[in-house]
C-alpha atoms as a PDB file:
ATOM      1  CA  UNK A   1     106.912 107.105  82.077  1.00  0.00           C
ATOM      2  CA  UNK A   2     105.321 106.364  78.372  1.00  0.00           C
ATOM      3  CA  UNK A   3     107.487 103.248  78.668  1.00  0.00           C
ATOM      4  CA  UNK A   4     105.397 102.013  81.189  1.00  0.00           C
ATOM      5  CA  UNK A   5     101.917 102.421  79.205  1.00  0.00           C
ATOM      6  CA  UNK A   6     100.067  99.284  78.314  1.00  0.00           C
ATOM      7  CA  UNK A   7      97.297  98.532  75.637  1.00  0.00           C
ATOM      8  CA  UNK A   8      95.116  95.810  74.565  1.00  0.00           C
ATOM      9  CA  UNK A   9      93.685  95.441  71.380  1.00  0.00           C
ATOM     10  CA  UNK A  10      89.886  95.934  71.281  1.00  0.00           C
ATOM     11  CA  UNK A  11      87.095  94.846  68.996  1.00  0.00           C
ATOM     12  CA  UNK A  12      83.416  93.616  69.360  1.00  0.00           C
ATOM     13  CA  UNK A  13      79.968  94.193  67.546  1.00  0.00           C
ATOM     14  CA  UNK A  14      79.159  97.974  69.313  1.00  0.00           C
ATOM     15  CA  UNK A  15      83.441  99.059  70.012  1.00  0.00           C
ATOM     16  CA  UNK A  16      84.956 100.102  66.781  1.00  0.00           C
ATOM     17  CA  UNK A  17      88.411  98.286  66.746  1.00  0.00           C
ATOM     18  CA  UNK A  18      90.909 100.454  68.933  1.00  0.00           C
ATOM     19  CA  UNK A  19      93.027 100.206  71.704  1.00  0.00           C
ATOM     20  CA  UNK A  20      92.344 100.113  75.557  1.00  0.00           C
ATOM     21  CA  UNK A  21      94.803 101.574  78.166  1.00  0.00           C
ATOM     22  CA  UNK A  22      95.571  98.790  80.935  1.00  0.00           C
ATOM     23  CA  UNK A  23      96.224  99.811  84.549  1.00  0.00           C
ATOM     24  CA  UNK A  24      99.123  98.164  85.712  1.00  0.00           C
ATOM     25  CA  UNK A  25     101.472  98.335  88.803  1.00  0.00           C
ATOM     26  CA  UNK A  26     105.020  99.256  87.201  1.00  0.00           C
ATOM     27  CA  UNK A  27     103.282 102.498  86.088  1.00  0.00           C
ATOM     28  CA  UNK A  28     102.031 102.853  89.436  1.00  0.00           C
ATOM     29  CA  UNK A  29     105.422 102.364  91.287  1.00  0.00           C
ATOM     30  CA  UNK A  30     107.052 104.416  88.739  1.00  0.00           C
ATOM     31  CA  UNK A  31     104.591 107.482  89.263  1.00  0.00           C
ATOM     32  CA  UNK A  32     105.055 107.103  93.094  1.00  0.00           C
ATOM     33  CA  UNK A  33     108.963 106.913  92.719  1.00  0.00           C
ATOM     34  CA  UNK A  34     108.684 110.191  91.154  1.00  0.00           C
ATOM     35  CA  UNK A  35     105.904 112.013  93.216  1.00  0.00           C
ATOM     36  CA  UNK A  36     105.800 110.312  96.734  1.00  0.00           C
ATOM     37  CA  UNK A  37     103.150 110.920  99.238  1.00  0.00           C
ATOM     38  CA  UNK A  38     100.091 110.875  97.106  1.00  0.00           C
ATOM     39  CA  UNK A  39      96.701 110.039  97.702  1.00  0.00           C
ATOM     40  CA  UNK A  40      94.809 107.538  96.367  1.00  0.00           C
ATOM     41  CA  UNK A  41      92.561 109.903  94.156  1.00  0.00           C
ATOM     42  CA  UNK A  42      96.091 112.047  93.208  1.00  0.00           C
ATOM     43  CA  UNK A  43      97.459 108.981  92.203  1.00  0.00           C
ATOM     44  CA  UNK A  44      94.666 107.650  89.760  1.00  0.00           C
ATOM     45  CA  UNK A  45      94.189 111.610  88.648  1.00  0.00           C
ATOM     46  CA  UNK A  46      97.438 111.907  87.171  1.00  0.00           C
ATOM     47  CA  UNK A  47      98.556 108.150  85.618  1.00  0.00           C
ATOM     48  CA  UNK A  48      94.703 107.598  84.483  1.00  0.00           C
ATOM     49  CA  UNK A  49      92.836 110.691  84.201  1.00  0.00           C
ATOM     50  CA  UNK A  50      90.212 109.022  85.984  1.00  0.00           C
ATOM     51  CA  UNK A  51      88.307 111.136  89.138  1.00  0.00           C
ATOM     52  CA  UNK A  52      86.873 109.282  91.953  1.00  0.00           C
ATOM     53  CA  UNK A  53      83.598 111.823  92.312  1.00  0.00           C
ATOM     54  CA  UNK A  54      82.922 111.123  88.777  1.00  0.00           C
ATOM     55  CA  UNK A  55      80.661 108.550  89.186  1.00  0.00           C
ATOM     56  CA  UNK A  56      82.334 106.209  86.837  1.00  0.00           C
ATOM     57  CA  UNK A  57      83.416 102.365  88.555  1.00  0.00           C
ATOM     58  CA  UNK A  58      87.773 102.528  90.043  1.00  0.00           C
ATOM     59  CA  UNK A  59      87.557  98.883  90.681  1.00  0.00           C
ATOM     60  CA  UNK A  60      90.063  98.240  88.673  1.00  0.00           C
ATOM     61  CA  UNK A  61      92.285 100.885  89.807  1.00  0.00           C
ATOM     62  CA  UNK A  62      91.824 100.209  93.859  1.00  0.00           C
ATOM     63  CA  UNK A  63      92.605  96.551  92.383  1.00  0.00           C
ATOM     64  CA  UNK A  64      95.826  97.243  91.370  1.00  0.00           C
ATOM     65  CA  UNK A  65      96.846  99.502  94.180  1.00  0.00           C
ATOM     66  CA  UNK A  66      96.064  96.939  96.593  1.00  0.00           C
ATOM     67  CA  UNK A  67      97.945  94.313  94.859  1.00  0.00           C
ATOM     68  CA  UNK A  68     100.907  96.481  94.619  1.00  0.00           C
ATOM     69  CA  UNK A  69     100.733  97.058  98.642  1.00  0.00           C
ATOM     70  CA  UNK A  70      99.919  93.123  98.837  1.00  0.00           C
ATOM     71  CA  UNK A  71     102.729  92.095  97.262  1.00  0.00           C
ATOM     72  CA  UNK A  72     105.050  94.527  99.013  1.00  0.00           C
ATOM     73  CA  UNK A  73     105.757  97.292  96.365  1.00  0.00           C
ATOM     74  CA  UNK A  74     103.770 100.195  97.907  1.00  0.00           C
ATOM     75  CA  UNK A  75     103.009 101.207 101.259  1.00  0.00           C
ATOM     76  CA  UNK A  76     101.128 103.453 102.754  1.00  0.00           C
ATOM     77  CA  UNK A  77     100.780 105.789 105.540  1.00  0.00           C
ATOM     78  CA  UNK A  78      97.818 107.836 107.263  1.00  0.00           C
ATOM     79  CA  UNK A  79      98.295 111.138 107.066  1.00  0.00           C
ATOM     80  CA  UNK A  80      96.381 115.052 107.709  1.00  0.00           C
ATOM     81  CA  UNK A  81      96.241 116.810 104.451  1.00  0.00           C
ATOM     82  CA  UNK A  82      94.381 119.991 103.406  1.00  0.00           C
ATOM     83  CA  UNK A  83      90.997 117.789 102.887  1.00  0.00           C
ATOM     84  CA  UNK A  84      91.165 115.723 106.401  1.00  0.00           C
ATOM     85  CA  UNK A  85      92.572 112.394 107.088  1.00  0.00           C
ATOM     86  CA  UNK A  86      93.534 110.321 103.617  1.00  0.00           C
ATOM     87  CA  UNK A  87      96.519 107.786 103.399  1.00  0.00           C
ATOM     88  CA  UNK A  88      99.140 108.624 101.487  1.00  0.00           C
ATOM     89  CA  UNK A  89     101.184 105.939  99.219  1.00  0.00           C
ATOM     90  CA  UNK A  90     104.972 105.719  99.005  1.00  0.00           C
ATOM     91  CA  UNK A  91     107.022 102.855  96.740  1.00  0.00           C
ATOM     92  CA  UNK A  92     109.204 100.602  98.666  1.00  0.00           C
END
């Protein structure tokens, strides 16, 4: 899955220069190749590192989910899990 990983090169007058991670949907499709039937929150958890409840904006993660299910790549599917009702995704 590292092959999937994008950066961007960063630099501005308060960022040191460094490197950003980029969300994008082949690491997305890969991830749900490999684990299918995860939620949303699952899903951005364990590619990002990035929790929903923390507080912190998942724009741009919904973003790309959505464009991945737009476009055809992902699907998803509502489901009972061990917290309630939450749709699970699954790569076409």
């Amino acid at each position: 899955m590292e092959s999937f990983k994008r950066y961007i090169n960063t630099r501005n007058n308060w960022r040191k220069e460094g490197q950003l991670r980029m969300v994008n949907q082949p690491e997305i499709i890969n991830y749900l190749v490999e684990n299918p039937g995860k939620t949303e929150n699952q899903i951005m958890n364990d590619i990002y590192d990035f929790d929903r409840g923390s507080g912190s904006n998942n724009k741009k993660y919904a973003e790309c989910l959505r464009r991945a299910m737009d476009c055809g790549k992902v699907s998803r599917n509502r489901a009972v899990t061990s917290n309630g009702k939450r749709y699970i995704y699954f790569a076409i």
